[in-house]
PDB file of N, CA and C in Angstrom:
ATOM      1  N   UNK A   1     181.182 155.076  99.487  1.00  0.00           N
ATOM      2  CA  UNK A   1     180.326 154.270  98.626  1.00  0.00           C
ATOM      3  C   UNK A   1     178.890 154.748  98.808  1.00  0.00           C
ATOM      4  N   UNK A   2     178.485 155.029  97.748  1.00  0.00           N
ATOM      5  CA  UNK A   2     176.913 155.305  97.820  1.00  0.00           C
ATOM      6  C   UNK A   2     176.116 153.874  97.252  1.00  0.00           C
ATOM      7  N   UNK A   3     174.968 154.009  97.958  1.00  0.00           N
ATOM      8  CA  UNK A   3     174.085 152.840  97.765  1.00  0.00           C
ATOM      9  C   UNK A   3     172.978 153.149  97.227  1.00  0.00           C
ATOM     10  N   UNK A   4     172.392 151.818  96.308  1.00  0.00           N
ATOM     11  CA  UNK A   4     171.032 152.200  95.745  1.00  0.00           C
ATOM     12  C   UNK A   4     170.364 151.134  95.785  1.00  0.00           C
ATOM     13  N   UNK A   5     169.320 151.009  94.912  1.00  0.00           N
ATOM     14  CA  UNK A   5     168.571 149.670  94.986  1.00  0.00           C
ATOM     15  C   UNK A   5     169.112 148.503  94.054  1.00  0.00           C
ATOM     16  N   UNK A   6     170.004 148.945  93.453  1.00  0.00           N
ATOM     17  CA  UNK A   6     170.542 148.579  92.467  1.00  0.00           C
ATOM     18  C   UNK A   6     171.783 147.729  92.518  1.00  0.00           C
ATOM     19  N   UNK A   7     172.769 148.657  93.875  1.00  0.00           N
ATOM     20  CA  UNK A   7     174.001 147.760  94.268  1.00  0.00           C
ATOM     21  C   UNK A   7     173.491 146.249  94.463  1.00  0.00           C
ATOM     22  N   UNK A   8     175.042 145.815  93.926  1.00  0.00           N
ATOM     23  CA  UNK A   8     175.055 144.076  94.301  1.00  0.00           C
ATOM     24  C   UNK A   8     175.490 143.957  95.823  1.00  0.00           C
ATOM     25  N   UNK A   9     174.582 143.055  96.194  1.00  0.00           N
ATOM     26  CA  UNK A   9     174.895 143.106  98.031  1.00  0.00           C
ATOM     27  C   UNK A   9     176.614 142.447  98.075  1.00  0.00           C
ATOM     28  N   UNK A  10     176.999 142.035  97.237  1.00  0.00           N
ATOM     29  CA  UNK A  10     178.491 141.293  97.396  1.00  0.00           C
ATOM     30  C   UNK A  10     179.320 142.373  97.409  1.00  0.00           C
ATOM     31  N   UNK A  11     179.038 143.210  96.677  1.00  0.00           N
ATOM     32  CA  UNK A  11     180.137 144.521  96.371  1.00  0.00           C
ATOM     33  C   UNK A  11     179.848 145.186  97.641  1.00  0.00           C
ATOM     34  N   UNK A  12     178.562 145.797  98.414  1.00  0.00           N
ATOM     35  CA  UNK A  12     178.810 146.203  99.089  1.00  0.00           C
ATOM     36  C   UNK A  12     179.794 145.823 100.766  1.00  0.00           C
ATOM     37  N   UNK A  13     179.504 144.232 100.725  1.00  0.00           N
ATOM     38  CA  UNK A  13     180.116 143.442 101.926  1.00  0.00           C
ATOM     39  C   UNK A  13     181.540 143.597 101.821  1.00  0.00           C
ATOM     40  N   UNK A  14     182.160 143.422 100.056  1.00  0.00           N
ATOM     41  CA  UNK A  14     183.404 144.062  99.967  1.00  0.00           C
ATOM     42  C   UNK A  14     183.905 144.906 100.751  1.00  0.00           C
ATOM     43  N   UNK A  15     182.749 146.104 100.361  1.00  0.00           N
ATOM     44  CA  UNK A  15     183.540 147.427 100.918  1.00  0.00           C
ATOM     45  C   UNK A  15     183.649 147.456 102.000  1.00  0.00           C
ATOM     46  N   UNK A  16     182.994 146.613 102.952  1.00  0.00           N
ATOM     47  CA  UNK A  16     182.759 146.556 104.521  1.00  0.00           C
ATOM     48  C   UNK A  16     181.819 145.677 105.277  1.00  0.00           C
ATOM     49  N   UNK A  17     182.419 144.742 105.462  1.00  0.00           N
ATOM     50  CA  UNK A  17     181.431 143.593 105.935  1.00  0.00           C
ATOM     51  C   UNK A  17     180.763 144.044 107.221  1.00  0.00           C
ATOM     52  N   UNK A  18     181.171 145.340 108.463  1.00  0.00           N
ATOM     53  CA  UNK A  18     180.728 145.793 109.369  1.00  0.00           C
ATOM     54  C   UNK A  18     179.398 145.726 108.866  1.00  0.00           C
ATOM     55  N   UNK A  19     178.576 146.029 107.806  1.00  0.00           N
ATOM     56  CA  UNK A  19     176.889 146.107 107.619  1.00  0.00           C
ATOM     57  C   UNK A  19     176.562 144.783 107.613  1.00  0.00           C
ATOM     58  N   UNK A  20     176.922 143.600 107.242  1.00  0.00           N
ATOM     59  CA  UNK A  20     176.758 142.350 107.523  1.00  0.00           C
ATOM     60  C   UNK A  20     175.237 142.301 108.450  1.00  0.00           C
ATOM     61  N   UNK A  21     175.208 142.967 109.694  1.00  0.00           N
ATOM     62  CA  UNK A  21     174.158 142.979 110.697  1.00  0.00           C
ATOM     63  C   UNK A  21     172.757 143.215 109.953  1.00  0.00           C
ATOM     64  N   UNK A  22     172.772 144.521 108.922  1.00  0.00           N
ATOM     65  CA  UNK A  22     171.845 144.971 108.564  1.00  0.00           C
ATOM     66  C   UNK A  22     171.019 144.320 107.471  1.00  0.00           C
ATOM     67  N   UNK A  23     171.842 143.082 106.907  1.00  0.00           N
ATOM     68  CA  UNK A  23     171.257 142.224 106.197  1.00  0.00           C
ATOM     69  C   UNK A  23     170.593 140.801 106.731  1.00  0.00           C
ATOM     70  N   UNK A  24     171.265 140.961 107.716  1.00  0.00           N
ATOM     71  CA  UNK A  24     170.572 139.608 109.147  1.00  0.00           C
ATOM     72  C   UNK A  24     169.784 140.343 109.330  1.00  0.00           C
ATOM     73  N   UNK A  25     169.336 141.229 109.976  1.00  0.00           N
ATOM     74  CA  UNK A  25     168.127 141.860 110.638  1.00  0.00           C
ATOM     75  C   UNK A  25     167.155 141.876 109.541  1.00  0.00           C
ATOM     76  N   UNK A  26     167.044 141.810 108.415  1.00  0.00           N
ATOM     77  CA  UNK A  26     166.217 141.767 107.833  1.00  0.00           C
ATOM     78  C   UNK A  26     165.749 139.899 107.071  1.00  0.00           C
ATOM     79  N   UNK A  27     167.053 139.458 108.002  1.00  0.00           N
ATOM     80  CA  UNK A  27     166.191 137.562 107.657  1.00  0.00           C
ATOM     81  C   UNK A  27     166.943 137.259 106.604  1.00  0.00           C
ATOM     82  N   UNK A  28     168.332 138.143 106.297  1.00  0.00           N
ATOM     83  CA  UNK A  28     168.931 137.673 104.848  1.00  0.00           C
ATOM     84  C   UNK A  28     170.132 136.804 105.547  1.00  0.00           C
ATOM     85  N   UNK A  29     170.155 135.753 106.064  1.00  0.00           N
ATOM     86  CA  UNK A  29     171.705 134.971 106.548  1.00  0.00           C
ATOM     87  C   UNK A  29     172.137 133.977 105.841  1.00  0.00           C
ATOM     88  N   UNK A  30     171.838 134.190 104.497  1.00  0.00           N
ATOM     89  CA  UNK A  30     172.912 133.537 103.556  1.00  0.00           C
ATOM     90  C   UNK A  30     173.889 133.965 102.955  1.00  0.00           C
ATOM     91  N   UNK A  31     174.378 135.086 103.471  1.00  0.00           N
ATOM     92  CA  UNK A  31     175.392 136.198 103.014  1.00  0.00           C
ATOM     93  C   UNK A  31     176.783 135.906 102.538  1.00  0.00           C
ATOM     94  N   UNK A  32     176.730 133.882 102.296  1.00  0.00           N
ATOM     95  CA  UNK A  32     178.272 133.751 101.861  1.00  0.00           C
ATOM     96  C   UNK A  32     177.905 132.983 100.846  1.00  0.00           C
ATOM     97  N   UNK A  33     176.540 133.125 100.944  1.00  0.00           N
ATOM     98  CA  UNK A  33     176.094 131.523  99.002  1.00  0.00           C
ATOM     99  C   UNK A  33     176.069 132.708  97.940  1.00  0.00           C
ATOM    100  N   UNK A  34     176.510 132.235  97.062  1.00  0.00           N
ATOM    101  CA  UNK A  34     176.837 133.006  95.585  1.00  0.00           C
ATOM    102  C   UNK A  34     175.682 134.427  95.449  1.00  0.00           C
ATOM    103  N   UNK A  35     174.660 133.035  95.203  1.00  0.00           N
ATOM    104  CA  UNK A  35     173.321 133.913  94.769  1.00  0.00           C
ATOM    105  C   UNK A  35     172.765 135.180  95.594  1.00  0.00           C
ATOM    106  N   UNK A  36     173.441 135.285  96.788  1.00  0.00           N
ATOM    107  CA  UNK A  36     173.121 136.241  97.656  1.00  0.00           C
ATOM    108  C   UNK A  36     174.010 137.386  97.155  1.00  0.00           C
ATOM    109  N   UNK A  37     174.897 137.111  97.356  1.00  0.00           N
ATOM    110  CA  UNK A  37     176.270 138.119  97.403  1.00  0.00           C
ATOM    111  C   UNK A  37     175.961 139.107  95.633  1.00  0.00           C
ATOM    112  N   UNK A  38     175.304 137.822  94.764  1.00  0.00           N
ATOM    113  CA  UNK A  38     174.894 138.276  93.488  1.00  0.00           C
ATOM    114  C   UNK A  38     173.508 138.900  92.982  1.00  0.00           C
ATOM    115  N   UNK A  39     172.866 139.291  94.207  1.00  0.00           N
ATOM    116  CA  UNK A  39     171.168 140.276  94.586  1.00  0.00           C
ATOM    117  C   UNK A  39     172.005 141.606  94.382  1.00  0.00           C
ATOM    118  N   UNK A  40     171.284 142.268  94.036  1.00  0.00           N
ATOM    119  CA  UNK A  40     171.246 143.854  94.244  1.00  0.00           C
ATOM    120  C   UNK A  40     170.258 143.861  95.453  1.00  0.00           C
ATOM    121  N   UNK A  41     170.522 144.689  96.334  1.00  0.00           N
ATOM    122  CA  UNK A  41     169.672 145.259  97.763  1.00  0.00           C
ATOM    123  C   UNK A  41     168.327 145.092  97.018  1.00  0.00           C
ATOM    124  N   UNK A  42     167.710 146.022  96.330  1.00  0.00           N
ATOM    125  CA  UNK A  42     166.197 145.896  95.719  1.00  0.00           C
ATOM    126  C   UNK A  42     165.596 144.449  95.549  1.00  0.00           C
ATOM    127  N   UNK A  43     166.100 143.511  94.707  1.00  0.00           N
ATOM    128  CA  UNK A  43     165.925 142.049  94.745  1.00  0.00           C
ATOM    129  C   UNK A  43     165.865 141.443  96.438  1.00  0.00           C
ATOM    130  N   UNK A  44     167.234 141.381  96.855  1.00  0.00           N
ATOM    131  CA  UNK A  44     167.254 141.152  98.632  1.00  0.00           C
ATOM    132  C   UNK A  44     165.669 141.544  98.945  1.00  0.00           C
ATOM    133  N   UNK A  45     165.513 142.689  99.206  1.00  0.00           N
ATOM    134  CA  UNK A  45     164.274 143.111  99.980  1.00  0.00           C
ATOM    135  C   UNK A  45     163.209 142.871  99.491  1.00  0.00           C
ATOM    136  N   UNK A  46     163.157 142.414  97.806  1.00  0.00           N
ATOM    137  CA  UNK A  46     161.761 141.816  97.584  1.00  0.00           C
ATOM    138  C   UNK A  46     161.463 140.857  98.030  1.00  0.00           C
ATOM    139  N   UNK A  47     162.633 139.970  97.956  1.00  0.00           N
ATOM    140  CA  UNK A  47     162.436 138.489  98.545  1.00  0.00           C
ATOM    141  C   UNK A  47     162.120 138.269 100.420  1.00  0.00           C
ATOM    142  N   UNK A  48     162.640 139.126 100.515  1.00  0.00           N
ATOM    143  CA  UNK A  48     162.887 138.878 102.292  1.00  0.00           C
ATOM    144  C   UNK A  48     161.411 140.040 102.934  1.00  0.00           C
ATOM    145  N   UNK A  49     160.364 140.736 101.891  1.00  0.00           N
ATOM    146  CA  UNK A  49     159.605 141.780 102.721  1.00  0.00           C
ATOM    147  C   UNK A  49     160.254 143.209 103.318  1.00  0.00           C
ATOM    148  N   UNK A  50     161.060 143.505 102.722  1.00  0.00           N
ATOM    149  CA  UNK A  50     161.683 144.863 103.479  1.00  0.00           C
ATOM    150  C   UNK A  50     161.709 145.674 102.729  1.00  0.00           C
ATOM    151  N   UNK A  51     161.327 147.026 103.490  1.00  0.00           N
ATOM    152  CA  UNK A  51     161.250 148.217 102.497  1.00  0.00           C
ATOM    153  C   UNK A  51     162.625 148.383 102.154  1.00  0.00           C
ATOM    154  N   UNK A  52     162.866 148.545 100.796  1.00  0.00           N
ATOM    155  CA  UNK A  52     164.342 148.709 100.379  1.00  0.00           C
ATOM    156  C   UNK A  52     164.907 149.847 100.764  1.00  0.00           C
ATOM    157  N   UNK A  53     164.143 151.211 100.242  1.00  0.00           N
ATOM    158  CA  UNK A  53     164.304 152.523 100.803  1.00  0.00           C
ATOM    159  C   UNK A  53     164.892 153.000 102.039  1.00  0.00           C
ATOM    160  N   UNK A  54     164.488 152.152 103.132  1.00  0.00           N
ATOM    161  CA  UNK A  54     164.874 152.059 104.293  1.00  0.00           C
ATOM    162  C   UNK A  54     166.399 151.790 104.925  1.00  0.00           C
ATOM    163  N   UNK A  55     166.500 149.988 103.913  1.00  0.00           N
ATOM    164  CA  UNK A  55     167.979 149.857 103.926  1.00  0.00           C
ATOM    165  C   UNK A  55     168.874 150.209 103.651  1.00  0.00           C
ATOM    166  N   UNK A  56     168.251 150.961 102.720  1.00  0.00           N
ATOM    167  CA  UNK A  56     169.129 151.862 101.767  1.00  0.00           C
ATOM    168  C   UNK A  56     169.655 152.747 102.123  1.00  0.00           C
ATOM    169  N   UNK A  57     169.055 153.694 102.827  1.00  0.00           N
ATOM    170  CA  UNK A  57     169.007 154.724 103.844  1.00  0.00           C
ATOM    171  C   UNK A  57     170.145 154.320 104.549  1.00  0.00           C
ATOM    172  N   UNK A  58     169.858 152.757 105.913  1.00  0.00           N
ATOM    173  CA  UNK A  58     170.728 152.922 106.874  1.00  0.00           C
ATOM    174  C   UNK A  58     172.089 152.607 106.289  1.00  0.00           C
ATOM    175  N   UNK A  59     172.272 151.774 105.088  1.00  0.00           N
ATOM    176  CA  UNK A  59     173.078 151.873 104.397  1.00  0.00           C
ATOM    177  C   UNK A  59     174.340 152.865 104.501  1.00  0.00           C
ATOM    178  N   UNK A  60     173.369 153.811 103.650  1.00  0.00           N
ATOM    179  CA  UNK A  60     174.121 155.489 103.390  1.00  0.00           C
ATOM    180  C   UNK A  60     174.735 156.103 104.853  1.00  0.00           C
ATOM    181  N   UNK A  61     173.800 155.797 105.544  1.00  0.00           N
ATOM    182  CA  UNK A  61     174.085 156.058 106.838  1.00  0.00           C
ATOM    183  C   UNK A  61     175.552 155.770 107.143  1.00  0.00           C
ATOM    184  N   UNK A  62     175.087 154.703 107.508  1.00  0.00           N
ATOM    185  CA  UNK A  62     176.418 154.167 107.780  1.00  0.00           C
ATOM    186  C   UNK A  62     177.536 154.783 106.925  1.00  0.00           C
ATOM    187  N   UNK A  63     177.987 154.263 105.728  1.00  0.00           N
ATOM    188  CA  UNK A  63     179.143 154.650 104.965  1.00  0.00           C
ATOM    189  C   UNK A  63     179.099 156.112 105.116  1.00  0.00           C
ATOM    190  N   UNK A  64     178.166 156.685 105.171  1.00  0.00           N
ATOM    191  CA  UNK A  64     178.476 158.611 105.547  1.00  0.00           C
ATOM    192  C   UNK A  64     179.501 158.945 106.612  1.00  0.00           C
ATOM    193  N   UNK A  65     178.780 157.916 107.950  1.00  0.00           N
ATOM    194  CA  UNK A  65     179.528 157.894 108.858  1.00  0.00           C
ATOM    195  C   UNK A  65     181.242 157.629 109.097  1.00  0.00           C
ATOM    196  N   UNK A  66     181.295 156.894 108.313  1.00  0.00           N
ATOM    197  CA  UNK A  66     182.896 156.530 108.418  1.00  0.00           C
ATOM    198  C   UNK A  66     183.492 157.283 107.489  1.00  0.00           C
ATOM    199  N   UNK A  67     183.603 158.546 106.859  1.00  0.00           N
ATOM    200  CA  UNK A  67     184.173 159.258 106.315  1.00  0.00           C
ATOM    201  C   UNK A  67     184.871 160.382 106.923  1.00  0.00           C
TER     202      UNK A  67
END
């Protein structure tokens, strides 16, 4: 799975709730109310102060990794 600013954070938890962490660390722990799961990462990080780019990144990271 590749990530952008664009993915819906629900689809990505789909693919693997293991990143779960990386959306707490940034102050997002509503990760089971609708409206969350229904953000794209870019939205998430406007609201919460986080460079999106970043998450995005460890994101990719991650899913690179498990291939």
């Amino acid at each position: 799975m590749t990530i952008t600013k664009d993915t819906i954070i629900g689809d990505i938890l789909d693919e693997d709730f293991e990143v779960a962490p990386f959306f707490l660390e940034m102050g997002m722990h509503c990760l089971g109310c609708p409206s969350a799961r229904g953000e794209s990462v870019g939205e998430a990080c406007s609201v919460h102060g986080v460079d999106p780019d970043e998450l995005v990144a460890k994101l990719n990271a991650h899913f690179a990794a498990k291939k």
